[in-house]
Protein backbone atom coordinates (compact mmCIF):
# COMPACT_ATOMS: atom_id res chain seq x y z
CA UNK A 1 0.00 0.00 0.00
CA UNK A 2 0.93 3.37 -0.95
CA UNK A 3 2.22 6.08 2.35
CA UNK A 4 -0.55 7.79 1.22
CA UNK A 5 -3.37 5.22 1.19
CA UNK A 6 -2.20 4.01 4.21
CA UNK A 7 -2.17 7.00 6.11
CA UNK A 8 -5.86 7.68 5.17
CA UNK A 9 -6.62 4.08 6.16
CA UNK A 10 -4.96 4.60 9.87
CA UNK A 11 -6.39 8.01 9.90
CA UNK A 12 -9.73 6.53 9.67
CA UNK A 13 -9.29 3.65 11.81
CA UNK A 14 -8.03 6.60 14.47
CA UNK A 15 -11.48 7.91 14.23
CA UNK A 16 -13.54 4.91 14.72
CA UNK A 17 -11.17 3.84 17.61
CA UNK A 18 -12.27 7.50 19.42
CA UNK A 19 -16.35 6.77 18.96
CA UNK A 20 -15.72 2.94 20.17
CA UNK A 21 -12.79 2.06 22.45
CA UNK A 22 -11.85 5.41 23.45
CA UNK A 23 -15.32 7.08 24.58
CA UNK A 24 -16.85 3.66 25.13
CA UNK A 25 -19.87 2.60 22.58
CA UNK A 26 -22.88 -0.46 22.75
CA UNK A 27 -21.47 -3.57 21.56
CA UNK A 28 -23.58 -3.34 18.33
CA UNK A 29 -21.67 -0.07 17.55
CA UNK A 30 -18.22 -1.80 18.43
CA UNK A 31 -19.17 -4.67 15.83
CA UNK A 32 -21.00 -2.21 13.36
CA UNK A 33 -17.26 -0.35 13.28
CA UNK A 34 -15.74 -3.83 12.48
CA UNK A 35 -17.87 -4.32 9.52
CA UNK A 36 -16.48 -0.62 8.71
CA UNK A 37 -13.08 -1.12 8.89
CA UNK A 38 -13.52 -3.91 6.82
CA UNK A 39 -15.17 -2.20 4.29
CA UNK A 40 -12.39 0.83 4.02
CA UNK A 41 -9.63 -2.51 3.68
CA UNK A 42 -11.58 -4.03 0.85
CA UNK A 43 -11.70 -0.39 -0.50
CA UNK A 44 -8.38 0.35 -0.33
CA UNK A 45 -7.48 -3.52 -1.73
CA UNK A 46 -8.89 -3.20 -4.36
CA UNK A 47 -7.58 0.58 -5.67
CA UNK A 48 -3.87 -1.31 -5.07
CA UNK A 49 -2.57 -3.39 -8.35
CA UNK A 50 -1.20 -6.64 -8.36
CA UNK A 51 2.60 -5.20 -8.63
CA UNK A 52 2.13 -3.00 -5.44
CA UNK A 53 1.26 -6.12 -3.27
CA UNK A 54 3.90 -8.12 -4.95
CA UNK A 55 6.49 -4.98 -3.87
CA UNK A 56 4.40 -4.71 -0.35
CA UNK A 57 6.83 -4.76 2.49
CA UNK A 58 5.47 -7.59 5.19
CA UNK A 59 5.39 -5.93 8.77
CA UNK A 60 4.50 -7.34 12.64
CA UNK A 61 2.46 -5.22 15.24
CA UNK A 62 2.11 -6.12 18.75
CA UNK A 63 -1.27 -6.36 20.74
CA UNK A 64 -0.57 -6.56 24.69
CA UNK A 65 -2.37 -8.82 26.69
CA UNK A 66 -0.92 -7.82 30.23
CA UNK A 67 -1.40 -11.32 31.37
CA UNK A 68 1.07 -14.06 32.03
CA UNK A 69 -2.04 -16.26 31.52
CA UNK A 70 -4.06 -17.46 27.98
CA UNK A 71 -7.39 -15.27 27.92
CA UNK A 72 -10.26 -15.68 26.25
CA UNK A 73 -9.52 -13.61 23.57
CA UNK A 74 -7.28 -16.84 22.71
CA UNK A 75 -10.49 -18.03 21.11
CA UNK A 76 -10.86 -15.65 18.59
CA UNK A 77 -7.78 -14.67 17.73
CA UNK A 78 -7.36 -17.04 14.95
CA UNK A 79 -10.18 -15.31 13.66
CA UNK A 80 -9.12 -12.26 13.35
CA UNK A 81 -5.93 -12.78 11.57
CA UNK A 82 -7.61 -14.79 9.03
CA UNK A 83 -10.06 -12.21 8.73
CA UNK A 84 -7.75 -9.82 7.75
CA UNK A 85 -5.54 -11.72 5.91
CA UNK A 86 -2.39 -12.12 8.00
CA UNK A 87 -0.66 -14.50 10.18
CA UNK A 88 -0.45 -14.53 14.24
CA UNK A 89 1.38 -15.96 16.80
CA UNK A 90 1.40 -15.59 20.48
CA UNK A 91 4.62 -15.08 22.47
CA UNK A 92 5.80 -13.86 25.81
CA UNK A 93 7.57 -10.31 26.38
CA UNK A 94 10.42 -9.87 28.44
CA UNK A 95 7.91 -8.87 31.89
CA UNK A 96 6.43 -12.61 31.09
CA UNK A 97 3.16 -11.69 29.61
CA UNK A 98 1.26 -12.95 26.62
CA UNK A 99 1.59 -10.51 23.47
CA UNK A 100 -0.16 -11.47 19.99
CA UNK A 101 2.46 -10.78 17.14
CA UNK A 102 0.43 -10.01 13.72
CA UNK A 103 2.63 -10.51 10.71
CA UNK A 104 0.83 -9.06 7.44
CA UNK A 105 0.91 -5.76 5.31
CA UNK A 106 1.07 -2.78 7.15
CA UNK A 107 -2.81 -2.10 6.32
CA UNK A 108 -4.03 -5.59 7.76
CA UNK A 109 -2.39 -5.64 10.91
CA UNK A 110 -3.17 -1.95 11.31
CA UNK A 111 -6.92 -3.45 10.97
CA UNK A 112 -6.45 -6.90 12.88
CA UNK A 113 -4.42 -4.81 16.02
CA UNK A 114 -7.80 -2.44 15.62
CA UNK A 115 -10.30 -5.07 15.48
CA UNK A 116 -8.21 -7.21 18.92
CA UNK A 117 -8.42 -4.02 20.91
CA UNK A 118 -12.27 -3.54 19.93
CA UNK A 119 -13.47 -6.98 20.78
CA UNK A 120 -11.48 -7.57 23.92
CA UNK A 121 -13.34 -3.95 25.08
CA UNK A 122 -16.57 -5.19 24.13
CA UNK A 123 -16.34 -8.47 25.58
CA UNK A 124 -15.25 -6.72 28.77
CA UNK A 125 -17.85 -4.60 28.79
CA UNK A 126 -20.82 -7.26 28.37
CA UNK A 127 -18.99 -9.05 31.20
CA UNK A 128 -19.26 -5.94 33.44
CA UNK A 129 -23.52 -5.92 32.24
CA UNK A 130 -23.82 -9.57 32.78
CA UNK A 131 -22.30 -9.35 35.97
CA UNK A 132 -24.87 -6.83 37.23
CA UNK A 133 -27.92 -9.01 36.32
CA UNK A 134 -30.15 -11.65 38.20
CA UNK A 135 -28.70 -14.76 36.58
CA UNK A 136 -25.25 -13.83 37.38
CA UNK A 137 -26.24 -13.65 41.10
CA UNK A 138 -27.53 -16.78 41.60
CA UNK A 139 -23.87 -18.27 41.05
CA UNK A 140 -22.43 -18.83 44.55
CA UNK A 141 -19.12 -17.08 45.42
CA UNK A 142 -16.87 -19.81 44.79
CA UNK A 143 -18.86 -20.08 41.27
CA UNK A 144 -18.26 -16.79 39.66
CA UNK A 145 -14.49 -16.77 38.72
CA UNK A 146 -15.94 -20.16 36.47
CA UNK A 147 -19.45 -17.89 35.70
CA UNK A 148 -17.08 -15.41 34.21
CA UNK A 149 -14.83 -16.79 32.30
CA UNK A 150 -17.28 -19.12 30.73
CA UNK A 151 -19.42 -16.22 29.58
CA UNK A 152 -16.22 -14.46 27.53
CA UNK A 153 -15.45 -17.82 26.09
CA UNK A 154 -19.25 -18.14 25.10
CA UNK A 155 -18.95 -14.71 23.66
CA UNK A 156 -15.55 -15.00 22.07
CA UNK A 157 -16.81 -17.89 19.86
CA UNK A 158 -19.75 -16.27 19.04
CA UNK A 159 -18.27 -13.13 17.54
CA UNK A 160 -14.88 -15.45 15.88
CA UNK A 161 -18.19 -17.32 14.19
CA UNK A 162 -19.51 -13.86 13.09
CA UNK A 163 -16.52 -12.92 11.88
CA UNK A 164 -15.49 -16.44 9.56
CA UNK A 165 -19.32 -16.04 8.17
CA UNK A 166 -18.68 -12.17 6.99
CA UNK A 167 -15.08 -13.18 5.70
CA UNK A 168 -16.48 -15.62 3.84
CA UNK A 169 -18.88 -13.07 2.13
CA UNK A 170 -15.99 -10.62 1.81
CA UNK A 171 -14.13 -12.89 -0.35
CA UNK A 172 -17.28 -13.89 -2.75
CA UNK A 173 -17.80 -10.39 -3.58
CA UNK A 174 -13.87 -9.34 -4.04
CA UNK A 175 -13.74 -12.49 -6.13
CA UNK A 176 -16.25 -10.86 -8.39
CA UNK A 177 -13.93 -8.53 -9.26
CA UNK A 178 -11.90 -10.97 -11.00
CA UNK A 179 -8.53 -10.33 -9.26
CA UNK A 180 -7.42 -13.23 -6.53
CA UNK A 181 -6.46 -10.40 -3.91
CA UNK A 182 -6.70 -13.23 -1.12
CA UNK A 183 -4.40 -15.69 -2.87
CA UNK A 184 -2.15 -12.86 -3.63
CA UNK A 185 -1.53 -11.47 -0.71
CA UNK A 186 -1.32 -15.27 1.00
CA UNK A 187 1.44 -15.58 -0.99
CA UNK A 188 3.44 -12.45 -0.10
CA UNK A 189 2.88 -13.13 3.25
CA UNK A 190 3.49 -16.52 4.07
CA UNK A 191 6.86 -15.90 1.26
CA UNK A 192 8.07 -13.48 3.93
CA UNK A 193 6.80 -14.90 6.74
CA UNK A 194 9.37 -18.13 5.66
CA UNK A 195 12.32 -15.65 5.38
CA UNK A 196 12.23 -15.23 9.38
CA UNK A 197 12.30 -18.50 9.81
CA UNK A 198 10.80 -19.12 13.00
CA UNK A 199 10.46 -21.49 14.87
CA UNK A 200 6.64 -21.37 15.75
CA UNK A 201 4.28 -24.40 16.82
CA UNK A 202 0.77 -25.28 17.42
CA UNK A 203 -0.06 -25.73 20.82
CA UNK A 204 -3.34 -27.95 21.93
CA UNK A 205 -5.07 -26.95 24.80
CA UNK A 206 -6.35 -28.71 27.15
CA UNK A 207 -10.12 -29.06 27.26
CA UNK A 208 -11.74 -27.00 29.97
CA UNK A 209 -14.40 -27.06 32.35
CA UNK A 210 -17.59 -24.28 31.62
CA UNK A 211 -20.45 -22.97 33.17
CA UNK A 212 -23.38 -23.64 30.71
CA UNK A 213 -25.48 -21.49 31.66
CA UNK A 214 -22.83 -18.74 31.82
CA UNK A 215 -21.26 -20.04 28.45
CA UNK A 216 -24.90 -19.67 26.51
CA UNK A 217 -25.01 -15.87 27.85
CA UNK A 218 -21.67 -15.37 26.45
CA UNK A 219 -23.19 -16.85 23.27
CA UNK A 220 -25.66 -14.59 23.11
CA UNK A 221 -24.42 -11.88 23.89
CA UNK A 222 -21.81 -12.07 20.85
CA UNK A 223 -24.95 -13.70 18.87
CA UNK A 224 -26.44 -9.94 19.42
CA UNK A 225 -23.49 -7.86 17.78
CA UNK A 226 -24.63 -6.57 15.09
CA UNK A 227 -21.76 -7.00 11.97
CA UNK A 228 -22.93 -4.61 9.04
CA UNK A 229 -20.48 -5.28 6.43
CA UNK A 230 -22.18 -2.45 4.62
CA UNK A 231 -22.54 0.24 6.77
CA UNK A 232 -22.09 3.83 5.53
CA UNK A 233 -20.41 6.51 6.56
CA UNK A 234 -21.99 9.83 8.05
């Protein structure tokens, strides 16, 4: 992407990040802004030619977790980088806490760093709600550090769901253009992504024990975010 394209694209992910993460929005309008910022991407995809994202210099950007233990977010992270079309990795910083590494052109990791910061906020936020409501008290004390995390796993998967079902209906329409922009870029990527040659491996969880009833609120909860893929600006 050209300095120039780019710097519109980050200028205009700077202004959705002030009406959602900074000032604090409903979790429709965090996952409305996600369908935006998609939308500007495809935009500015598709005004690039095939030689630019041949020359396109491969980047990595850095989301913080600030804990030294996996978080939900884990779930959905996957998501996100396929979403926007770039690899990620999870490693440890030198204070021993988990940090997500996005490896991609400098507009998609601009978006997927955007779109990890918006849904860790929003699934932080419905926490906070759900843990001010009637079913949420009826867990006993020694209940509700389960309760909790069950609910952002239940949410997490909802919204990663959301987000592989409008991918999926990003790519039909780009691939009406006629260009392969997916399969192009795959290939820069994962070309450079060799060059570094790390050393990276899958790890397998172990499976974990849920609350239910606190995992079907998450569920619904991320079931309600609304994800316009073609919402308009003002």
């Amino acid at each position: 992407m050209t300095g120039g394209a780019f710097d519109k694209l980050r200028t205009r992910i700077q202004g959705l990040r002030a009406k959602t993460i900074d000032n604090g929005c409903t979790e429709g309008e965090a996952l409305a802004a996600a369908g935006k910022v998609a939308e500007l991407l495809d935009r500015h995809d598709l005004s690039l030619t095939d030689v630019e994202i041949r020359e396109a210099i491969c980047e990595r950007r850095e989301y913080e977790t600030l804990r030294k233990k996996r978080i939900p977010l884990d779930d959905c992270i996957g998501a996100i980088a396929e979403f926007c079309d770039c690899r990620v990795w999870r490693e440890k910083n030198q204070a021993g806490e988990g940090r997500y590494v996005f490896f991609g052109l400098r507009s998609d990791i601009e978006v997927a760093h955007y779109l990890t910061e918006l849904i860790d906020t929003a699934v932080r936020s419905e926490l906070g709600r759900y843990k001010t409501g009637s079913d949420y008290r009826r867990f006993r004390h020694q209940e509700r550090h389960l309760a909790n995390a069950s609910f952002a796993l239940g949410m997490v998967a909802s919204i990663a769901d959301k987000l592989m079902a409008m991918k999926v209906r990003r790519d039909e329409v780009n691939n009406g253009t006629g260009r392969g922009l997916v399969v192009l870029k795959t290939a820069v990527v994962d070309t450079e992504l060799e060059k570094l040659d790390l050393k990276l491996r899958t790890v397998c969880r172990a499976g974990r024990m849920v609350s239910p009833m606190a995992y079907e609120a998450g569920g619904e909860a991320g079931g309600s975010l609304a994800i316009n893929p073609a919402i308009r600006e003002n």
